[in-house]
Protein backbone atom coordinates (compact mmCIF):
# COMPACT_ATOMS: atom_id res chain seq x y z
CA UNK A 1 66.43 96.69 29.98
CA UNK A 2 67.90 94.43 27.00
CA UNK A 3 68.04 91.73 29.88
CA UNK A 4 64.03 92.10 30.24
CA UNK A 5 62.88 92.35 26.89
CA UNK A 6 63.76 89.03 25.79
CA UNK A 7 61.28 87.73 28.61
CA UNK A 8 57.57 87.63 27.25
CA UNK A 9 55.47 89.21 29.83
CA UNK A 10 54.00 85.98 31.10
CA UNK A 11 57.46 84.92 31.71
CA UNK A 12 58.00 88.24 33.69
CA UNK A 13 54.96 87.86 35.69
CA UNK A 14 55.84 84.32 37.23
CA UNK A 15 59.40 85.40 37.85
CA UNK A 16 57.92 87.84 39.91
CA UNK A 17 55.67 85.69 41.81
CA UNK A 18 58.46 83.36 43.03
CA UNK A 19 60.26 86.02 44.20
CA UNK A 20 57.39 87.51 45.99
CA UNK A 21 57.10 83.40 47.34
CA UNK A 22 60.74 83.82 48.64
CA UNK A 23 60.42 86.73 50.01
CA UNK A 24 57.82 85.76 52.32
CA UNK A 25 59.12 82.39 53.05
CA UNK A 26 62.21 83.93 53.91
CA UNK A 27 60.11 86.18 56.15
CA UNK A 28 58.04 83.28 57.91
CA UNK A 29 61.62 81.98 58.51
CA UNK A 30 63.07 84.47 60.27
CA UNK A 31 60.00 85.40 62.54
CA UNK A 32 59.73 81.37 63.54
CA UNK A 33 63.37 81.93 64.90
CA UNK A 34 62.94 85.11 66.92
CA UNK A 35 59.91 84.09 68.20
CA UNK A 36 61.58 80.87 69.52
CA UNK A 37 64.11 82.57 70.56
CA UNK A 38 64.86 83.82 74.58
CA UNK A 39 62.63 87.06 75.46
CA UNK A 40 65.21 90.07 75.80
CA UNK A 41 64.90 90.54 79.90
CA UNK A 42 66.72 87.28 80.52
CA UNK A 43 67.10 83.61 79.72
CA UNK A 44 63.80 80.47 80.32
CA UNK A 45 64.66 78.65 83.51
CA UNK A 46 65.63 75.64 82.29
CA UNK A 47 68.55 77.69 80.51
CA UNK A 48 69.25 79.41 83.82
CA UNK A 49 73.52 79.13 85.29
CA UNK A 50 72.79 79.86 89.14
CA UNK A 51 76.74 80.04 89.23
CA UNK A 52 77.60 82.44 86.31
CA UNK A 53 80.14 85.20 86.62
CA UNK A 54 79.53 89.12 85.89
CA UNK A 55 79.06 90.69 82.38
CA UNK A 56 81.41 93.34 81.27
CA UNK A 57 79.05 96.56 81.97
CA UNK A 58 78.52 99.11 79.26
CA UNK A 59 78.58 101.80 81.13
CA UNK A 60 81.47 103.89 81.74
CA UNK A 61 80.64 104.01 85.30
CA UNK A 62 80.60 100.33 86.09
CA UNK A 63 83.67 97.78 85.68
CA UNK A 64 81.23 94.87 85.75
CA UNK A 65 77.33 93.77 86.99
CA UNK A 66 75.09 91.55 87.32
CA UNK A 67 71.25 90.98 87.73
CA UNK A 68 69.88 88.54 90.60
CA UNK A 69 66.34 86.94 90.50
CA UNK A 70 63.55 85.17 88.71
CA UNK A 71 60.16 86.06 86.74
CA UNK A 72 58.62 87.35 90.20
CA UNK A 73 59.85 90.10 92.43
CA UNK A 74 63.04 90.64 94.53
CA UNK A 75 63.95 93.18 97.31
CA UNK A 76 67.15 93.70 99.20
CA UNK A 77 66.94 94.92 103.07
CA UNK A 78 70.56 94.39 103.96
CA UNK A 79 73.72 94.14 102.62
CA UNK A 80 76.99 92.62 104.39
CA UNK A 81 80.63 92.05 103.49
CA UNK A 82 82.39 89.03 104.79
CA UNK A 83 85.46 87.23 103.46
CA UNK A 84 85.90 89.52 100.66
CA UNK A 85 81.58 88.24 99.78
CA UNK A 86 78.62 90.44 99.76
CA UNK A 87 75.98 88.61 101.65
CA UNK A 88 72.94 90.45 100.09
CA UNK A 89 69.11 90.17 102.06
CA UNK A 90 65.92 90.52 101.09
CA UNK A 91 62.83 88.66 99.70
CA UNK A 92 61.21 87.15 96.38
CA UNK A 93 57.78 85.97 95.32
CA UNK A 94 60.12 84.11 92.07
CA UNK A 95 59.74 80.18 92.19
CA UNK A 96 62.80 80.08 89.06
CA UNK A 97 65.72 81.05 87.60
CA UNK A 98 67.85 82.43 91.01
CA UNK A 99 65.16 81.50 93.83
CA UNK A 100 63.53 78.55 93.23
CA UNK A 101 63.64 76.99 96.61
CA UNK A 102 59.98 78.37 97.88
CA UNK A 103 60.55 80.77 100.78
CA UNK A 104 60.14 84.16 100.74
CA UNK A 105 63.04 84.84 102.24
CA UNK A 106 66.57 84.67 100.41
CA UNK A 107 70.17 84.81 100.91
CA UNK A 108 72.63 85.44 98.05
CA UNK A 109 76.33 85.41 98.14
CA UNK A 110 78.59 87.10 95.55
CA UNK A 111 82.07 87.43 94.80
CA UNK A 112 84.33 90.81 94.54
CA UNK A 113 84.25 90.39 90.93
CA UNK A 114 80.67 90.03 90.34
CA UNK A 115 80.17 86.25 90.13
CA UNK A 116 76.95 84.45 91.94
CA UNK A 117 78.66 81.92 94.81
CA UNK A 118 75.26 80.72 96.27
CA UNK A 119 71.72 80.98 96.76
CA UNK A 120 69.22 80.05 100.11
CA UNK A 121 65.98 80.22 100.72
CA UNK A 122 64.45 80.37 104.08
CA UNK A 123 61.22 80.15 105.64
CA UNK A 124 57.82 79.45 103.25
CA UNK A 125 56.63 81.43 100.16
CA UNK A 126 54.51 84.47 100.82
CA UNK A 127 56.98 85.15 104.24
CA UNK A 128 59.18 88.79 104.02
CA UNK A 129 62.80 89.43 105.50
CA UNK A 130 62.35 92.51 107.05
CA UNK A 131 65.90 92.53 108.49
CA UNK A 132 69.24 90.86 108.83
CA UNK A 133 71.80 91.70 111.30
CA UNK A 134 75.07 90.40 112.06
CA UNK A 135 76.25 88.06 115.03
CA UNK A 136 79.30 86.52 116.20
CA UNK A 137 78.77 83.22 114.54
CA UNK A 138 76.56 84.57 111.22
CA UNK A 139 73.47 86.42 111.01
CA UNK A 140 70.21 86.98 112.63
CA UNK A 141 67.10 86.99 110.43
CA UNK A 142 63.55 88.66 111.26
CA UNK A 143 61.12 87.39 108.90
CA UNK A 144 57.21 88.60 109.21
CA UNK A 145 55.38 85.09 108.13
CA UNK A 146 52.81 85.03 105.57
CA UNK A 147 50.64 83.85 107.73
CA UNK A 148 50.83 86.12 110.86
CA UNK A 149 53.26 86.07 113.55
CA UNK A 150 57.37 86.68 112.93
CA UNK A 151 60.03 83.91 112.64
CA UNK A 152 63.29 84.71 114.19
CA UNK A 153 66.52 82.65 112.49
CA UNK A 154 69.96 82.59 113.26
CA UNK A 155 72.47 81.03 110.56
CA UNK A 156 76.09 80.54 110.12
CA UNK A 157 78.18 82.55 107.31
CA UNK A 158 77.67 79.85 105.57
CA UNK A 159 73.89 80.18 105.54
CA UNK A 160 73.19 76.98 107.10
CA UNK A 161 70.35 77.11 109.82
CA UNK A 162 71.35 76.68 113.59
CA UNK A 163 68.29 77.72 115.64
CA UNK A 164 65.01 79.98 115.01
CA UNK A 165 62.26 81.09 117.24
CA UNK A 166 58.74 81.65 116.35
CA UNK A 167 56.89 84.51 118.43
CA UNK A 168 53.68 83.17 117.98
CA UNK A 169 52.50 86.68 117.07
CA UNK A 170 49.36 87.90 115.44
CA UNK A 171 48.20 88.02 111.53
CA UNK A 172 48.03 91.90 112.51
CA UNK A 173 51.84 91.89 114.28
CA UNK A 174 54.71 93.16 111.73
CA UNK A 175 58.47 93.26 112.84
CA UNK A 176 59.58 96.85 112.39
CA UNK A 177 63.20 96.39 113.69
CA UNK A 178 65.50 93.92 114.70
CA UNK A 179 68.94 95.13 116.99
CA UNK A 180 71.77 93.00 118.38
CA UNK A 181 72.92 94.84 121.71
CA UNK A 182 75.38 93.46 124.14
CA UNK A 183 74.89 90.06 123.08
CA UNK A 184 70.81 90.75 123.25
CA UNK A 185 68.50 90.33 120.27
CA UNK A 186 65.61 92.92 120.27
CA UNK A 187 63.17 92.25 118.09
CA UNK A 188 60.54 95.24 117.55
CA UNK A 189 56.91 94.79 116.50
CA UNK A 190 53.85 97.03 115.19
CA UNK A 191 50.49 95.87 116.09
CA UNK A 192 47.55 97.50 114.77
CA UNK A 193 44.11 97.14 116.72
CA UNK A 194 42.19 97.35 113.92
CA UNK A 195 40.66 100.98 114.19
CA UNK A 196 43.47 102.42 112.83
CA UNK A 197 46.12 102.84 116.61
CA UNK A 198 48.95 100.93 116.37
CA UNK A 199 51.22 99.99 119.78
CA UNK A 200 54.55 98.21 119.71
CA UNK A 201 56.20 95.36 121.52
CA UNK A 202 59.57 94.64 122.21
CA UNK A 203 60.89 91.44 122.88
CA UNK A 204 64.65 90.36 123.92
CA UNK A 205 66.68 87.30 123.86
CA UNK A 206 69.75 85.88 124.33
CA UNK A 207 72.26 85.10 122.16
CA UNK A 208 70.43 81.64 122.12
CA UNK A 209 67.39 83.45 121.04
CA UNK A 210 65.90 82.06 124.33
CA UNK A 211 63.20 84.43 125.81
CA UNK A 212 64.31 86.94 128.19
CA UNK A 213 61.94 89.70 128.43
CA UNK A 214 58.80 91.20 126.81
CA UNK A 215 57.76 94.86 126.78
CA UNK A 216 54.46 96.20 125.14
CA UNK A 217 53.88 99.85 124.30
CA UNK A 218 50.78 101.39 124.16
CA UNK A 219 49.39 105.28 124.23
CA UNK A 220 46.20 106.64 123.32
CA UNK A 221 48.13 107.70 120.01
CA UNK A 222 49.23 105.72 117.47
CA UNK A 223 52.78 104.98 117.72
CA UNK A 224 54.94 105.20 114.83
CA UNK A 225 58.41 103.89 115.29
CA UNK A 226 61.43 105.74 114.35
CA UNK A 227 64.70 104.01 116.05
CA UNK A 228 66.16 102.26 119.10
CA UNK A 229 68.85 102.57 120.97
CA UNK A 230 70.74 100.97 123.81
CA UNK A 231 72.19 103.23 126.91
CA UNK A 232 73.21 101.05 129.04
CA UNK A 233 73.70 96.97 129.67
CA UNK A 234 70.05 95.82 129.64
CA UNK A 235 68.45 99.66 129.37
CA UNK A 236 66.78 101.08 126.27
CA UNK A 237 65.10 104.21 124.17
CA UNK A 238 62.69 103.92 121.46
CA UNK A 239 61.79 107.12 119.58
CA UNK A 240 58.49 107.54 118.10
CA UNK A 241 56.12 109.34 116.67
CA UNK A 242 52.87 109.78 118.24
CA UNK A 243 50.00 109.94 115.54
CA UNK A 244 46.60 110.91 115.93
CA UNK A 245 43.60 113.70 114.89
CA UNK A 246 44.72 115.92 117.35
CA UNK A 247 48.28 115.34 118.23
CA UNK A 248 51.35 115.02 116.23
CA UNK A 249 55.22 115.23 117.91
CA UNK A 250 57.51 113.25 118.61
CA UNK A 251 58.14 110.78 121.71
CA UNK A 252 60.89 109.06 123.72
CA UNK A 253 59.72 105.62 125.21
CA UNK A 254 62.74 104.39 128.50
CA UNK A 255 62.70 100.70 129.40
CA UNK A 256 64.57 97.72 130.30
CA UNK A 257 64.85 94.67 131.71
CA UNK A 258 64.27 95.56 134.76
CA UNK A 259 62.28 98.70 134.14
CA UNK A 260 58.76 99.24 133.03
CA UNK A 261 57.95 101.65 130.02
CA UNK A 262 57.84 105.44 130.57
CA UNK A 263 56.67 107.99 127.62
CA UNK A 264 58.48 111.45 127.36
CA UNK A 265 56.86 113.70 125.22
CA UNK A 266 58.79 116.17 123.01
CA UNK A 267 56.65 119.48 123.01
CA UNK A 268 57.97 122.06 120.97
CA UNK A 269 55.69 124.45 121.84
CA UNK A 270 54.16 125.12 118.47
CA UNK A 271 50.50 125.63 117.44
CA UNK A 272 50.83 123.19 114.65
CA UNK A 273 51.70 119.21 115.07
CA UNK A 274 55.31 118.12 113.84
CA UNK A 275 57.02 114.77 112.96
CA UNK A 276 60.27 113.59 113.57
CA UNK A 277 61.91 111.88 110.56
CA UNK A 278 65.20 110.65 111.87
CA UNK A 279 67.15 110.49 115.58
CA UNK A 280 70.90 109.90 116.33
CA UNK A 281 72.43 109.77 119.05
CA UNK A 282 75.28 112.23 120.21
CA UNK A 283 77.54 113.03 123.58
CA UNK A 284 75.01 115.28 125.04
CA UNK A 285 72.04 113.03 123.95
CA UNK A 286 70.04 113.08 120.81
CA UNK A 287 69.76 114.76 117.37
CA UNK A 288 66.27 114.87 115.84
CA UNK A 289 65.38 116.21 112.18
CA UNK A 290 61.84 117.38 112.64
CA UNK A 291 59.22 118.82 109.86
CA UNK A 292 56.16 120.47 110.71
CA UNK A 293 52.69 120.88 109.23
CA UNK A 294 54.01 124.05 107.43
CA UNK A 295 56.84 121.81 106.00
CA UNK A 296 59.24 123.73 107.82
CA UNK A 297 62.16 121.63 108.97
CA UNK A 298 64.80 122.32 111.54
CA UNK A 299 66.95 120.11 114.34
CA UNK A 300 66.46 119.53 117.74
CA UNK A 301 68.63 118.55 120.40
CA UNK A 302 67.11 116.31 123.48
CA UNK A 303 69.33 115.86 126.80
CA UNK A 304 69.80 112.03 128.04
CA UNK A 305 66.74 113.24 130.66
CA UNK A 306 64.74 113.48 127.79
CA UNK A 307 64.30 117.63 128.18
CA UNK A 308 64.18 119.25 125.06
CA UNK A 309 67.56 121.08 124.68
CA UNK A 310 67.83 123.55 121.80
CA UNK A 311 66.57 124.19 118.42
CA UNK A 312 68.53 124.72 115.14
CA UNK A 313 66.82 126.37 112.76
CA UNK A 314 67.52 125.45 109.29
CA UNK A 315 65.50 127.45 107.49
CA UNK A 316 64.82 125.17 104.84
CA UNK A 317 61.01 124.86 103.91
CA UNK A 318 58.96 122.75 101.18
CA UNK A 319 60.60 119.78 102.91
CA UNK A 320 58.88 116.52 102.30
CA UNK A 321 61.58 114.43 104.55
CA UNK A 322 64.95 114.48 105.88
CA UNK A 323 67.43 111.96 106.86
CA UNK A 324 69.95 112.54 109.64
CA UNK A 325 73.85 110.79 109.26
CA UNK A 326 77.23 111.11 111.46
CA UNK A 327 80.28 111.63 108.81
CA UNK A 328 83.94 111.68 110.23
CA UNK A 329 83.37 115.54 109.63
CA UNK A 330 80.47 116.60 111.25
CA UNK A 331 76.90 115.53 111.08
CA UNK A 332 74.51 115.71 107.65
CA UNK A 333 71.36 116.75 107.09
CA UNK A 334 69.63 115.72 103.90
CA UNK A 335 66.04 117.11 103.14
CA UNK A 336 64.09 115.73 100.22
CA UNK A 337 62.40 119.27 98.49
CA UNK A 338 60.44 119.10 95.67
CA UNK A 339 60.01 115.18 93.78
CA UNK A 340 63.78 114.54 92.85
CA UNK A 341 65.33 118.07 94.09
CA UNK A 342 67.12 117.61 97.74
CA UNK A 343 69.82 119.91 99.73
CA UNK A 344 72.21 118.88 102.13
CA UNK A 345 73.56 120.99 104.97
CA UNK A 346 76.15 119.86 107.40
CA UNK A 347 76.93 120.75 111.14
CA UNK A 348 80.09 120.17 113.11
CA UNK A 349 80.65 118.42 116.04
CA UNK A 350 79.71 121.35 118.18
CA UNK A 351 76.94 121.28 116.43
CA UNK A 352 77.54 124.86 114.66
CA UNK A 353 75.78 125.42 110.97
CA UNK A 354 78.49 124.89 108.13
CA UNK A 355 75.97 125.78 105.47
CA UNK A 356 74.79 123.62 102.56
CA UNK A 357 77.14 121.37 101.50
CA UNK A 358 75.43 119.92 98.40
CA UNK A 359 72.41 120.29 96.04
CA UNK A 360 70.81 117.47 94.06
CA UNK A 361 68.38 117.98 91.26
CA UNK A 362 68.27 114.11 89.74
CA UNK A 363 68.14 112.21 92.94
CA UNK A 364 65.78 112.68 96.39
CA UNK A 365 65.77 109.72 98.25
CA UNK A 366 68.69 108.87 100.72
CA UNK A 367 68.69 104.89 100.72
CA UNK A 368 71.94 103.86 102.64
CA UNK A 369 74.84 105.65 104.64
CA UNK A 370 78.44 104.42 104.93
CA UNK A 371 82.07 105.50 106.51
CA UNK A 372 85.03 104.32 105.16
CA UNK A 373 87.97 105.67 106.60
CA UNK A 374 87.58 109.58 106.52
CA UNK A 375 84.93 109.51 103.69
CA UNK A 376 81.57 109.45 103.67
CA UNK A 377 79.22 107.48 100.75
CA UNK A 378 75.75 107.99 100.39
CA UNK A 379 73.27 106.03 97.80
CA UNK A 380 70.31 108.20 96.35
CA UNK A 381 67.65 107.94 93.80
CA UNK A 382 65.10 110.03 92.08
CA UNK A 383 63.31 109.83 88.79
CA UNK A 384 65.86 110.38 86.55
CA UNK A 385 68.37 107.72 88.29
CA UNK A 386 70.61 107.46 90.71
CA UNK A 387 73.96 108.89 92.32
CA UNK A 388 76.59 107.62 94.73
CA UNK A 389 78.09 110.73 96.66
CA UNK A 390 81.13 110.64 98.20
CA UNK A 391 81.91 113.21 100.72
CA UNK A 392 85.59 114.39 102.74
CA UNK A 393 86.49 117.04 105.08
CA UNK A 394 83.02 118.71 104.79
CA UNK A 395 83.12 118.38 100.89
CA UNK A 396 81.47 116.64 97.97
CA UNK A 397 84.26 114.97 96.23
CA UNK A 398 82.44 112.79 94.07
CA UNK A 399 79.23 111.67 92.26
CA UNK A 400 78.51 108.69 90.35
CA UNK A 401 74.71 109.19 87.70
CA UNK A 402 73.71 105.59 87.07
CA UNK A 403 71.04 103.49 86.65
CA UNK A 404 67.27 103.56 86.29
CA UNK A 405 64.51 105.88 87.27
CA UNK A 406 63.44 105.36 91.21
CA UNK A 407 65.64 102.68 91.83
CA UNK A 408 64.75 101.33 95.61
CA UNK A 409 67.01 99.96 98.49
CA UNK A 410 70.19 100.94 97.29
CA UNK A 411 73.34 99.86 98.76
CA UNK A 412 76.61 101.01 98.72
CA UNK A 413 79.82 98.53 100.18
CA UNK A 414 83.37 98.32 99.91
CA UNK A 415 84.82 95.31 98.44
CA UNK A 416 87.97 93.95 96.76
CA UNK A 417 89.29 97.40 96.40
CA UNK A 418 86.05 98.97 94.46
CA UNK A 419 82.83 100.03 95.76
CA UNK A 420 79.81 97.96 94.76
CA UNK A 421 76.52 99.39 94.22
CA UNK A 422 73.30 96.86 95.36
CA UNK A 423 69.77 98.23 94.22
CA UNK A 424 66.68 97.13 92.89
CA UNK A 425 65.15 97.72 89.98
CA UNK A 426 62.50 96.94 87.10
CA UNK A 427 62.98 98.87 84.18
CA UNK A 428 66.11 98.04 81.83
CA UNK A 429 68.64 100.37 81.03
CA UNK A 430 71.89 100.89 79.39
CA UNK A 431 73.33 100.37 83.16
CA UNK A 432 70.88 97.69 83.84
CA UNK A 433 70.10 95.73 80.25
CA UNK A 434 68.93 92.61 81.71
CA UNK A 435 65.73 91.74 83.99
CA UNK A 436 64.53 88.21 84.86
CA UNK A 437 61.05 89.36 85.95
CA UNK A 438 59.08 92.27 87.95
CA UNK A 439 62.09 93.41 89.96
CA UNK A 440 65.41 92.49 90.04
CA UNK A 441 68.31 92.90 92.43
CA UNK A 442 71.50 94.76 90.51
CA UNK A 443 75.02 94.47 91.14
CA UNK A 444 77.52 96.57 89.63
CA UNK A 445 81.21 96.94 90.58
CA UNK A 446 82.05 100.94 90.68
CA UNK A 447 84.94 101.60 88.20
């Protein structure tokens, strides 16, 4: 107070009006430098590494990850290991940062430890990878152009193009599988007629992608694909769903080289329609997860003749999907109940009930299945995250909670000792702090 009162009031007032002048100079300062500054979901392209190498992750969970993409968005349909790499598929509509090459479809290669090796582009922008599938020499790619029509591409591991095959198909033709069977690609494709019936078509090539024989499906139902499988040297099955006002079940569809199409119809003998969410194959035939209209879901067992063989009855209702899986123990049945509650019940080989084997209350969706040695991973998501599951002798050993809500496409692989987790995603998190764009493609290295 002594200090102030040998100030005259005029002298007080300015003293306070250059500090009020500093105060909001140092203000304007500061704001001029954040707002030049880099936005928080990731660095301007002409910053951008392409080669960079993982961040430490701050999550307890993760050892280290890593965000792939640019200011558009990026999906991932498959996911391969190869010389201790994860070749990671899928497609972007970015023109920076990661993919700045133009084509929709992408390749990117990254180490054990996290580190980017490599980005390719392939075909033109607005085209979709729908899937990649490994070959002797490299992969096969399946890509639905923007345009209409599907390109076929085969590349070496080291992504370099060797041959591709256009199919000449129509804007309204969509691949919806592509399989690799005894040295034949199949390529499987959806084509809607415009009234709302869709028939597929199967076409086959050689391992030099040259032509070798075209088969096209059609019923008065739509027909909504489900799997394929080969059963002998030039002899296939395509399960289906046939779709219409008045009829819903499930379908087999027998064909081959040599033979023409025939339809076997799955009738279960109920007054209401049904759907079949998933088929695998076993000794005695097939294994079919099947929901009807009442949500009631149960599993079915159809002979190699295509006769329906017996009917397991779950009792499990309010089920809004199910996914079917072969484990070293037994075989797994995971129904989605509820918006992120799902319960998974497990038979053995002799296909006997073992009762439920897990609940799940954060996570819903199954996204990928793996064996390694005598354990079982599976990748799921719901809207409060995700969890990586890891089952033995019948038993859920282990769950991982990461990430952020509905993550899509996730991925789970084994590489350089650790198991690596491959998702997308497009909200940050304290497992995923960084985003380029829309959606981004996440790496993390399981601690």
């Amino acid at each position: 107070m002594k200090f102030f009162k040998s100030f005259t009031r005029l002298q007080i007032n300015v003293i306070i009006l250059l500090g009020s002048f500093a105060v909001i100079l140092l203000c304007s300062t500061l704001f001029m430098r954040l707002s030049s500054a880099a936005p928080a979901d990731g660095p301007p392209p002409e910053q951008h590494a392409k080669l960079r190498s993982a961040r430490p992750s701050l999550s307890p969970t993760f050892n280290r990850e890593i965000n792939i993409g640019g200011s558009g968005d990026e999906s991932v349909c498959d996911v391969f290991t190869f010389n201790d790499c994860l070749y990671i598929f899928g497609s972007t509509t970015s023109n920076d940062c990661d993919l700045d090459g133009g084509g929709g479809a992408y390749l990117a290669k990254v180490g054990a430890d996290g580190s980017t090796l490599g980005f390719i582009q392939y075909g033109e922008s607005g085209d979709r990878l729908v899937r990649a599938v490994p070959c002797e020499s490299g992969f096969i790619l399946g890509i639905d152009k923007a345009g209409g029509g599907s390109l076929i591409l085969s590349i070496d591991t080291d992504g370099a193009q060797k041959s591709s095959v256009d199919t000449s198909g129509a804007a309204n033709e969509k691949i919806e599988d592509v399989k690799l069977n005894s040295g034949r690609l199949i390529v499987v494709t959806r084509i809607s007629d415009g009234v709302g019936v869709v028939n597929l078509k199967a076409r086959i090539f050689d391992s030099e992608l040259q032509s070798v024989a075209e088969r096209a499906f059609s019923h008065a139902c739509s027909l909504d694909y489900i799997d394929l499988f080969e059963v002998s040297d030039g002899n296939y099955v395509i399960a289906v769903n046939l779709v219409s006002e008045l009829v819903n079940r499930m379908a087999f569809i027998s064909f081959g080289l040599r033979q023409s199409p025939l339809f076997y119809d799955i009738d279960l003998g109920a007054e209401n329609g049904y759907r079949c969410d998933a088929v695998i194959p076993y000794p005695h035939g097939y294994l079919a997860v099947v929901i009807d209209d009442k949500k009631i879901c149960d599993i079915i067992t159809v002979s190699a003749a295509f006769a329906l063989h017996s009917r397991i009855y779950l009792k499990q209702s309010s089920v809004g999907g199910a996914r079917l899986f072969y484990t070293p123990d037994g075989y797994f049945c995971l129904m989605k109940r509820g918006i992120d509650v799902s319960t998974m019940i497990m038979l053995d080989f002799d296909l006997q009930y073992k009762g439920v084997a897990a609940q799940f209350s954060s996570a819903a969706d199954v996204y990928s299945h793996s064996v390694y040695g005598d354990s079982a991973v599976f990748a799921l998501s719901g809207k409060r995250g995700a969890q990586v599951v890891t089952s033995s002798g019948g038993k859920i050993e282990s769950s991982a909670d990461f990430g952020c809500p509905y993550m899509e496409n996730i991925f789970v692989r084994k590489i350089g000792g650790r198991l690596a987790v491959i998702a997308e995603f497009d909200k940050t998190t304290s497992d995923c702090p960084i985003n380029f764009g829309k959606k981004d493609v996440w790496i993390a290295m399981l601690n």
